[in-house]
N, C-alpha and C. Protein backbone atom coordinates (compact mmCIF):
# COMPACT_ATOMS: atom_id res chain seq x y z
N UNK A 1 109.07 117.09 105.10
CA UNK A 1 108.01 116.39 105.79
C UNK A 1 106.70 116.54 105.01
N UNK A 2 105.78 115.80 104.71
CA UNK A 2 104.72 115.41 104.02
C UNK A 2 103.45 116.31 104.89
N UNK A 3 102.53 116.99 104.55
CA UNK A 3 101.69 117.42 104.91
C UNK A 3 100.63 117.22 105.35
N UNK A 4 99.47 117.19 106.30
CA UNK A 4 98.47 116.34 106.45
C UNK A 4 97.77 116.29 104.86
N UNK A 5 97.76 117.07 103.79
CA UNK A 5 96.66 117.25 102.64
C UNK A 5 97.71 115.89 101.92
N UNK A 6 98.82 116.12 101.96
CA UNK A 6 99.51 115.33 101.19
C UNK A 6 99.30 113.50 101.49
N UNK A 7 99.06 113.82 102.85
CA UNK A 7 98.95 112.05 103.72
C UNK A 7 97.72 111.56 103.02
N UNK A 8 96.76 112.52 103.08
CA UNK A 8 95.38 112.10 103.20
C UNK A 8 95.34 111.64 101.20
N UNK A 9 95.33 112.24 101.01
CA UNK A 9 95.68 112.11 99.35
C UNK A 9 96.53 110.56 99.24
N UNK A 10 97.46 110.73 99.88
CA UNK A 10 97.86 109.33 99.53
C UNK A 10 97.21 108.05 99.73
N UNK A 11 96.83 108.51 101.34
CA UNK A 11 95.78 107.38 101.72
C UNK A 11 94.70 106.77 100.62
N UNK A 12 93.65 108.46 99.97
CA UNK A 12 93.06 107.74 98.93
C UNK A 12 93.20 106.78 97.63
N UNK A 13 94.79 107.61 97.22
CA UNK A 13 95.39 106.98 96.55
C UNK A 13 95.50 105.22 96.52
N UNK A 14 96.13 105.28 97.85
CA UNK A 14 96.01 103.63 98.20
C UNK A 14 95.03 102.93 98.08
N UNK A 15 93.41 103.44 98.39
CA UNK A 15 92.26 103.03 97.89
C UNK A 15 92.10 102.70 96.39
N UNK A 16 93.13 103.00 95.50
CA UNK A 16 92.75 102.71 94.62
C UNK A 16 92.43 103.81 93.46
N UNK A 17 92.32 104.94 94.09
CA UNK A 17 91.91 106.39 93.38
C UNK A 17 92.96 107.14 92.47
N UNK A 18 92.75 107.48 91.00
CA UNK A 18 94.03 108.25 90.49
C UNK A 18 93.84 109.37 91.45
N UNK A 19 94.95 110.41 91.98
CA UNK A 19 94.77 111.63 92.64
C UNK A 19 95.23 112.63 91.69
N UNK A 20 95.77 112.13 90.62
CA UNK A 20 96.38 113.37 89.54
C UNK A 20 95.51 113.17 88.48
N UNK A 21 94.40 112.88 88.66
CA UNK A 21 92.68 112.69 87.65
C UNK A 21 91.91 113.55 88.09
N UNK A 22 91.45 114.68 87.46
CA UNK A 22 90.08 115.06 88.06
C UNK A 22 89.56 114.00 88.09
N UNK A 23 89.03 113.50 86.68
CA UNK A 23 87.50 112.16 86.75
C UNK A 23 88.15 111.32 88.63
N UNK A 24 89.11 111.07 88.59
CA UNK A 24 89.69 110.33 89.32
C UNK A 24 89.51 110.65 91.39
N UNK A 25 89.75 112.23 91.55
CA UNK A 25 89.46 112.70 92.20
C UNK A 25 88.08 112.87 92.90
N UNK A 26 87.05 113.17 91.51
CA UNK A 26 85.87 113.30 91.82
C UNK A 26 84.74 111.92 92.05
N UNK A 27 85.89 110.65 91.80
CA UNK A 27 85.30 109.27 92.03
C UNK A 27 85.47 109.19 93.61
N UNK A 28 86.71 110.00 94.03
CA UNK A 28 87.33 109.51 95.54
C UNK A 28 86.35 110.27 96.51
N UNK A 29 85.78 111.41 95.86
CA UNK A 29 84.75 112.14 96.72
C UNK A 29 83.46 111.73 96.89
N UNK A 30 82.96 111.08 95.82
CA UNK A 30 81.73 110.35 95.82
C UNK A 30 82.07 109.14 96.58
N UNK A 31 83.17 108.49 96.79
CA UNK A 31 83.34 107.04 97.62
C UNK A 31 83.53 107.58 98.83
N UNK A 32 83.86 108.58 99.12
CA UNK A 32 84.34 109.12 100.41
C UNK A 32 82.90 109.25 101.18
N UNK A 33 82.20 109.96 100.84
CA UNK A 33 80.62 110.50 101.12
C UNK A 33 79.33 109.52 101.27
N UNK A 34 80.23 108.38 100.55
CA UNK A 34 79.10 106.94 101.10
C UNK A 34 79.66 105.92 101.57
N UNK A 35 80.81 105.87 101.68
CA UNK A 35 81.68 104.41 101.95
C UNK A 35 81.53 104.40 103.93
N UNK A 36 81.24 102.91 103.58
CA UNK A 36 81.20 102.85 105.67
C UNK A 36 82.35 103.56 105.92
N UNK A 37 81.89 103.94 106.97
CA UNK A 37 83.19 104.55 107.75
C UNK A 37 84.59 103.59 108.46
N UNK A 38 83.89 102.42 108.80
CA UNK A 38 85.53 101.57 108.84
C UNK A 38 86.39 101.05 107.39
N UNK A 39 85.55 101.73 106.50
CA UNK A 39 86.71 101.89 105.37
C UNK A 39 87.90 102.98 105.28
N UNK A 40 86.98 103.96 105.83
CA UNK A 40 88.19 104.86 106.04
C UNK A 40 89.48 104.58 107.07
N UNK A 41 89.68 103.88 106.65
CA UNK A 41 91.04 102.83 107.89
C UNK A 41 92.28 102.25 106.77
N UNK A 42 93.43 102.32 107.06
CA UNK A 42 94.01 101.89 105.99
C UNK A 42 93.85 99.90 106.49
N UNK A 43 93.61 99.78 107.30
CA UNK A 43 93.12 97.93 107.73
C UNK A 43 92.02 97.94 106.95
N UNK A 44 91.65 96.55 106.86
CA UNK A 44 90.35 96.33 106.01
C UNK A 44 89.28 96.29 106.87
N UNK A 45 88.18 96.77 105.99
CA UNK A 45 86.65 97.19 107.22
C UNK A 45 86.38 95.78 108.14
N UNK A 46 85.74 96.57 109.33
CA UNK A 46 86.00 95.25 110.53
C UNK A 46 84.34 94.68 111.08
N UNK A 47 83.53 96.46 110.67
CA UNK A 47 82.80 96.25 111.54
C UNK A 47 82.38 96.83 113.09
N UNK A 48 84.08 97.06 113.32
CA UNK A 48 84.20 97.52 114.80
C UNK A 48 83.66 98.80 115.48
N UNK A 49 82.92 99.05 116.65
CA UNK A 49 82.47 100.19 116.53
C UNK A 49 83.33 101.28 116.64
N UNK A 50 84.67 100.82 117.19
CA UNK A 50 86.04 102.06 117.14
C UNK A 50 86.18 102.46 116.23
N UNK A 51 86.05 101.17 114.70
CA UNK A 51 86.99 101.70 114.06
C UNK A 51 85.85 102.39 113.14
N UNK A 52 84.78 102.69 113.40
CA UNK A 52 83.69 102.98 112.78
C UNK A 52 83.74 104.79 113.34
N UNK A 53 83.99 105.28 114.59
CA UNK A 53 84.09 106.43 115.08
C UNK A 53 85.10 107.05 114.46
N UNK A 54 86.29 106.27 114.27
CA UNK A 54 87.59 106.80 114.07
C UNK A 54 87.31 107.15 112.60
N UNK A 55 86.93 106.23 111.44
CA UNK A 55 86.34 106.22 110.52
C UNK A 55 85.98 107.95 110.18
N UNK A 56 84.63 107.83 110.66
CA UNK A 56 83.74 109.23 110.88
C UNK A 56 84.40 110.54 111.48
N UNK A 57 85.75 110.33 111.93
CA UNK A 57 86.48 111.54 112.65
C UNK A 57 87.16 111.64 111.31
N UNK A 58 87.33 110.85 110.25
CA UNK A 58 88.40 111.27 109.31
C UNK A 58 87.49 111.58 108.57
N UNK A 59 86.66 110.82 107.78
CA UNK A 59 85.87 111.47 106.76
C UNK A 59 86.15 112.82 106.61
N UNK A 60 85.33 113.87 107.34
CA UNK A 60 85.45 115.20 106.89
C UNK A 60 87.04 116.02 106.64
N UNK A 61 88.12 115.23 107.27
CA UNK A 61 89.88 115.77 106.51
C UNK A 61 89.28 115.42 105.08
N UNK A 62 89.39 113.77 105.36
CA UNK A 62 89.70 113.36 103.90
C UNK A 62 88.97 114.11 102.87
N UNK A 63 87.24 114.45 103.23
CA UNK A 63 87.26 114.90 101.97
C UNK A 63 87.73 116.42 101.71
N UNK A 64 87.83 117.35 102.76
CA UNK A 64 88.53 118.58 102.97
C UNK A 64 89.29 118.33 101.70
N UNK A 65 90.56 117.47 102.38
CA UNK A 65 91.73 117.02 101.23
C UNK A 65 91.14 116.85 99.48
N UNK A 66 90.58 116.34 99.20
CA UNK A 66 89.90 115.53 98.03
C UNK A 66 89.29 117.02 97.44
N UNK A 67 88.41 117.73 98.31
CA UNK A 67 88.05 118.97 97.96
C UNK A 67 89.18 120.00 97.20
N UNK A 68 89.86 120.13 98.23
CA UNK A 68 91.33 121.21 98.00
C UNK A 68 92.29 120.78 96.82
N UNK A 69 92.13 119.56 96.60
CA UNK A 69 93.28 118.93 95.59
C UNK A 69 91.94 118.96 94.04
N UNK A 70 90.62 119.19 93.83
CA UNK A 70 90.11 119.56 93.17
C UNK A 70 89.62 120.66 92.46
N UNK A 71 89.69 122.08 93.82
CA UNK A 71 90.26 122.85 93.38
C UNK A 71 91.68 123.18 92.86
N UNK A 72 92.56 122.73 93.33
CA UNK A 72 94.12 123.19 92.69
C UNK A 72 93.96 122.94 91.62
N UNK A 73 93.45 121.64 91.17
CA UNK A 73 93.65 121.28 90.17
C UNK A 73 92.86 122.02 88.70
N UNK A 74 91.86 122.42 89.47
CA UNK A 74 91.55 123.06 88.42
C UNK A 74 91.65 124.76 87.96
N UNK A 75 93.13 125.21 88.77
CA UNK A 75 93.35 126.28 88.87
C UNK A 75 94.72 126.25 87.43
């Protein structure tokens, strides 16, 4: 079974992000930290104010995730 660090990683992935890049990683953290929050949705941004909360409830995993997979990586 896939891990929440592992989901969230993919998710960015799907954005478009290498996840096995530092440079790549450290692009997904800087998009993470300014991107509207109904981007953080795997649907495309709406606008909506749900999906704008829901958005903002993930942010801080995702970048948790993005964080943790930047340290490993540079271990």
């Amino acid at each position: 079974m896939n891990t929440q660090q592992e989901m969230n990683l993919k998710f960015i992935e799907s954005k478009g992000f290498d996840i096995y890049d530092l440079k790549g990683l450290h692009e997904a953290l800087k998009w993470l930290k300014t991107v509207d929050a109904d981007s953080l949705l795997y649907s495309e941004p709406t606008g909506n104010e749900f999906d704008n909360k829901v958005g903002e409830m993930r942010r801080p995993m995702l970048i948790s995730s993005v964080e943790t997979a930047i340290k490993e990586f540079r271990k």
